[in-house]
C-alpha atoms as a PDB file:
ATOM      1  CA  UNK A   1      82.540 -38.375 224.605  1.00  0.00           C
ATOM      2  CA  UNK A   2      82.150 -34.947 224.943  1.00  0.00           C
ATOM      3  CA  UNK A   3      78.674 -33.082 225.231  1.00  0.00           C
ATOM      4  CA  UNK A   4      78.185 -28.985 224.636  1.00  0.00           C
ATOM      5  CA  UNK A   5      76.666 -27.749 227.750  1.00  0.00           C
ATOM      6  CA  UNK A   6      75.699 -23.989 228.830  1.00  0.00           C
ATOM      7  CA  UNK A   7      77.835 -22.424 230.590  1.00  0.00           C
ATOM      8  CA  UNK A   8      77.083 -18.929 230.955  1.00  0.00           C
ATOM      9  CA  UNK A   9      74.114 -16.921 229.521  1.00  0.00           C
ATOM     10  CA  UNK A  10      73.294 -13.039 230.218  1.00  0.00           C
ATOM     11  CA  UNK A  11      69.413 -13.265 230.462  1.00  0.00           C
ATOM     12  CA  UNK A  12      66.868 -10.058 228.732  1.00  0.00           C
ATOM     13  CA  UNK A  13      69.922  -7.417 227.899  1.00  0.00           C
ATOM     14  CA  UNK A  14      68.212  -5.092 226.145  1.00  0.00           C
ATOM     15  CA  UNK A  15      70.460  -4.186 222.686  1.00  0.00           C
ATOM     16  CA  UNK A  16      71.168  -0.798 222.764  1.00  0.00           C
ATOM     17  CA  UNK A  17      72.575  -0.514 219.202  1.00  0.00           C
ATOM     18  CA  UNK A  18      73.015  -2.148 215.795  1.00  0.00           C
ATOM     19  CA  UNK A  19      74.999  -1.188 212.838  1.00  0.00           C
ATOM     20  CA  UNK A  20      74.837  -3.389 209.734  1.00  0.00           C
ATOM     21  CA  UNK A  21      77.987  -2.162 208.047  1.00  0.00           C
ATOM     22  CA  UNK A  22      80.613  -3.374 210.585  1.00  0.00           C
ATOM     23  CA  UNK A  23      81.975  -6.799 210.287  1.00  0.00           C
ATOM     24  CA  UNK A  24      79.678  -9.323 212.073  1.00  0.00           C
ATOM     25  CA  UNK A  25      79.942  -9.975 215.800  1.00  0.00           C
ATOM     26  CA  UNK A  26      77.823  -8.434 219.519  1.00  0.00           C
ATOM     27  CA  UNK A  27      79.762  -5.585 221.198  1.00  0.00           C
ATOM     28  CA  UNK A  28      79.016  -6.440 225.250  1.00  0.00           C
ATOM     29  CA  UNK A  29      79.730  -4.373 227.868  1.00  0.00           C
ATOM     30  CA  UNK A  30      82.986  -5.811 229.344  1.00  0.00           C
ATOM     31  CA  UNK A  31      81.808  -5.906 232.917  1.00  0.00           C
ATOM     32  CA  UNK A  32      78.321  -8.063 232.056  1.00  0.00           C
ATOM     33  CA  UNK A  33      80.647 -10.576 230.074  1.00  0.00           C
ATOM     34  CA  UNK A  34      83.436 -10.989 233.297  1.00  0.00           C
ATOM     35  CA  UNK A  35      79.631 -11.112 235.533  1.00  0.00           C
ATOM     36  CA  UNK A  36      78.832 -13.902 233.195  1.00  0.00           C
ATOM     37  CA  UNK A  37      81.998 -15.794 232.245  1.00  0.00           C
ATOM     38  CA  UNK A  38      82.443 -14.551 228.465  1.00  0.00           C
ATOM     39  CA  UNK A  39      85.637 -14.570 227.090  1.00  0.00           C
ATOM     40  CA  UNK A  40      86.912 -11.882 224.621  1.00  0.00           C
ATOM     41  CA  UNK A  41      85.639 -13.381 221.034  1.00  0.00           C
ATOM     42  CA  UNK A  42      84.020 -16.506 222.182  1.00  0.00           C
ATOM     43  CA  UNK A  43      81.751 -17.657 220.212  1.00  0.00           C
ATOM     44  CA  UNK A  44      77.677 -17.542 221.520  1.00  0.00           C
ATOM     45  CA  UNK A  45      74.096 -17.710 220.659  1.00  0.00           C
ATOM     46  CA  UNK A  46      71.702 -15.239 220.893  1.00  0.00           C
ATOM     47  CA  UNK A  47      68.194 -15.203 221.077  1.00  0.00           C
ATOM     48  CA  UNK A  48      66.190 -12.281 220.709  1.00  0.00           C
ATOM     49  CA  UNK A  49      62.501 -12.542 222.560  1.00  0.00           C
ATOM     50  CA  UNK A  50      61.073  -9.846 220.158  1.00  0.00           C
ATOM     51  CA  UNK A  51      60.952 -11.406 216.871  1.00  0.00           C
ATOM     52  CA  UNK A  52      62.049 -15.213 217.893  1.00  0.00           C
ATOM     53  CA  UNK A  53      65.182 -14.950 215.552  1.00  0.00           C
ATOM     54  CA  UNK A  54      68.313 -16.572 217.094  1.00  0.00           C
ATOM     55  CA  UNK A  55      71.582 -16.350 215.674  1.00  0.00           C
ATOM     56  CA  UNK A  56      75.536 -17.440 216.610  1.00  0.00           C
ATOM     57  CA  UNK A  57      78.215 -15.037 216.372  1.00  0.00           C
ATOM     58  CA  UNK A  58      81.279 -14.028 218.589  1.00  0.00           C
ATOM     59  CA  UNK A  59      81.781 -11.032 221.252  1.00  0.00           C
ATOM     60  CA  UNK A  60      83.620  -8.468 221.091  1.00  0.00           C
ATOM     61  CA  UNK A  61      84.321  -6.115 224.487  1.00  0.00           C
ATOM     62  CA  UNK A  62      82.950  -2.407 224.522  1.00  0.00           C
ATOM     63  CA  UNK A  63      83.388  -0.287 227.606  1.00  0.00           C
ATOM     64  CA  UNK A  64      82.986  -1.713 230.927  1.00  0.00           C
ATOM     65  CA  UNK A  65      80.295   0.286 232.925  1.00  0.00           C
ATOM     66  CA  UNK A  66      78.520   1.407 228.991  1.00  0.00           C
ATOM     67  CA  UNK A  67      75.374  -1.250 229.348  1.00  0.00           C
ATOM     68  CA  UNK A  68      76.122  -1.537 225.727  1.00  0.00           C
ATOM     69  CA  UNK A  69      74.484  -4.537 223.996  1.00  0.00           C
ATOM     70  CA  UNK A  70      75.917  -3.379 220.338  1.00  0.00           C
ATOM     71  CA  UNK A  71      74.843  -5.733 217.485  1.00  0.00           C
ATOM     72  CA  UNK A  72      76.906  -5.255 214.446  1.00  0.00           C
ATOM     73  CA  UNK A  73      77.256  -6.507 210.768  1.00  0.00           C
ATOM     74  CA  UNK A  74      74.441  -9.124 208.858  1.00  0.00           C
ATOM     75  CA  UNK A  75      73.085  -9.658 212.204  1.00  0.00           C
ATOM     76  CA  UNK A  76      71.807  -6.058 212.607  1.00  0.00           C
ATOM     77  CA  UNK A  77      69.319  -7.398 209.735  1.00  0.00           C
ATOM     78  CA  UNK A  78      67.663  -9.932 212.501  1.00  0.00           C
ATOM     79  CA  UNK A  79      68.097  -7.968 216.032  1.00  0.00           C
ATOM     80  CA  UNK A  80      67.132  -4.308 216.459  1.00  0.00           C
ATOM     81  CA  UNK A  81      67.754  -1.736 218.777  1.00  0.00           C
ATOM     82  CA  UNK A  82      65.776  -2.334 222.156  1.00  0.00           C
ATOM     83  CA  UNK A  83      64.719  -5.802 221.602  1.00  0.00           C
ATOM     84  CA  UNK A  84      65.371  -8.075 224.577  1.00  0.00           C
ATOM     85  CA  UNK A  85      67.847 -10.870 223.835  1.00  0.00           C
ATOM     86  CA  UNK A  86      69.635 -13.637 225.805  1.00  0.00           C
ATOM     87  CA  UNK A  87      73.370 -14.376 225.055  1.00  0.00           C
ATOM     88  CA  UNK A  88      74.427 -18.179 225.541  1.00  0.00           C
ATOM     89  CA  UNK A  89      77.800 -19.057 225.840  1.00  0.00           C
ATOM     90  CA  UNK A  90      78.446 -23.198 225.812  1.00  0.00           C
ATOM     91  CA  UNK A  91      81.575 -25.163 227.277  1.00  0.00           C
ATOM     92  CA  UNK A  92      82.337 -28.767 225.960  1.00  0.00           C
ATOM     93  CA  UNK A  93      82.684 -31.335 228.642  1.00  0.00           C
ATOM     94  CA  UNK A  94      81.996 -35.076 229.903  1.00  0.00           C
ATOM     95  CA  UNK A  95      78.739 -36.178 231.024  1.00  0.00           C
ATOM     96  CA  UNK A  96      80.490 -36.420 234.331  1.00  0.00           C
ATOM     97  CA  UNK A  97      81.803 -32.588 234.244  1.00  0.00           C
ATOM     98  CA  UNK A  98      78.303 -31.593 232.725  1.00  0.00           C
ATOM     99  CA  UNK A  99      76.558 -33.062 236.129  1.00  0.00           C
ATOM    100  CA  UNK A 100      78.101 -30.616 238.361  1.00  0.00           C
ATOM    101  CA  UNK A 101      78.332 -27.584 235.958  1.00  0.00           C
ATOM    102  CA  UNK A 102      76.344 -25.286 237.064  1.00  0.00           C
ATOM    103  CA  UNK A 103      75.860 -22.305 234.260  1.00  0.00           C
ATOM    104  CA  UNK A 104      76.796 -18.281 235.584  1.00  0.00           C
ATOM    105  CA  UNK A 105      73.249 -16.643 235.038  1.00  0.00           C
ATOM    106  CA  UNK A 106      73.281 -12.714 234.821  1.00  0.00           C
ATOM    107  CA  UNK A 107      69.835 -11.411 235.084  1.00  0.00           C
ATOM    108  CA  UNK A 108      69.746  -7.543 233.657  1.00  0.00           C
ATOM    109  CA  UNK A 109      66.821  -5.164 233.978  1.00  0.00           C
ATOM    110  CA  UNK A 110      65.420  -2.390 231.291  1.00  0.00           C
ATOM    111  CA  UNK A 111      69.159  -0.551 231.365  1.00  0.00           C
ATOM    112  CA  UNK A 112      71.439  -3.523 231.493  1.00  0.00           C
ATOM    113  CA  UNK A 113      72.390  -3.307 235.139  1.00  0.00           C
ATOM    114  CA  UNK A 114      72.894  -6.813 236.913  1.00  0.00           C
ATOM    115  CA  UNK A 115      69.731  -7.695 239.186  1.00  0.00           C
ATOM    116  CA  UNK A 116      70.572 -11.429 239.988  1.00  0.00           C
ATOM    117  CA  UNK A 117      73.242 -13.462 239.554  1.00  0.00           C
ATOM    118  CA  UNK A 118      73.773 -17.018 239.875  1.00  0.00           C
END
């Protein structure tokens, strides 16, 4: 049996942009998503803390070094520029893997630089 565990999760980016006409994915700076163990369209959740809405969609790299938190397509309708989300990324695995996974944590501040990682 297989269980879906979290395995990576960039905690209060701040979303610097969203554009609603631009099919439907995040836009993360390419440096946070190596910090945190996202792969190039993987698919993960995000939660924004501002309005409680929490969506799945997949990533997309922008510029390493940009900060940018870019939401694009339908989900621009739910997550605005500036809110403070947290990005989720889950791994399937065996209760046995699952008890010594331990999840990559990025903590970013007000301009999406890294302040803690674990």
């Amino acid at each position: 049996m297989l269980i879906k565990v979290l395995k990576s999760k960039l905690h209060r980016a701040r979303v610097t942009d969203a554009r609603l006409h631009y099919p439907g994915s995040i836009e993360i700076d390419e440096h946070l998503m190596q910090a945190a163990g996202i792969a190039a369209y993987e698919s993960v959740i995000v939660a924004d803390l501002n309005n409680g809405n929490r969506l799945e969609t997949y990533v997309v790299p922008a510029q390493g070094g940009s900060g940018k938190i870019g939401i694009l397509g339908a989900a621009a309708r739910l997550v605005k520029p500036r809110d403070i989300v947290i990005i989720m990324g889950f791994c399937q695995c065996t209760p046995e893997e699952a008890a010594t996974l331990k999840p990559k944590v990025v903590v970013l501040d007000e301009n999406n630089e890294i302040v803690n990682q674990e």
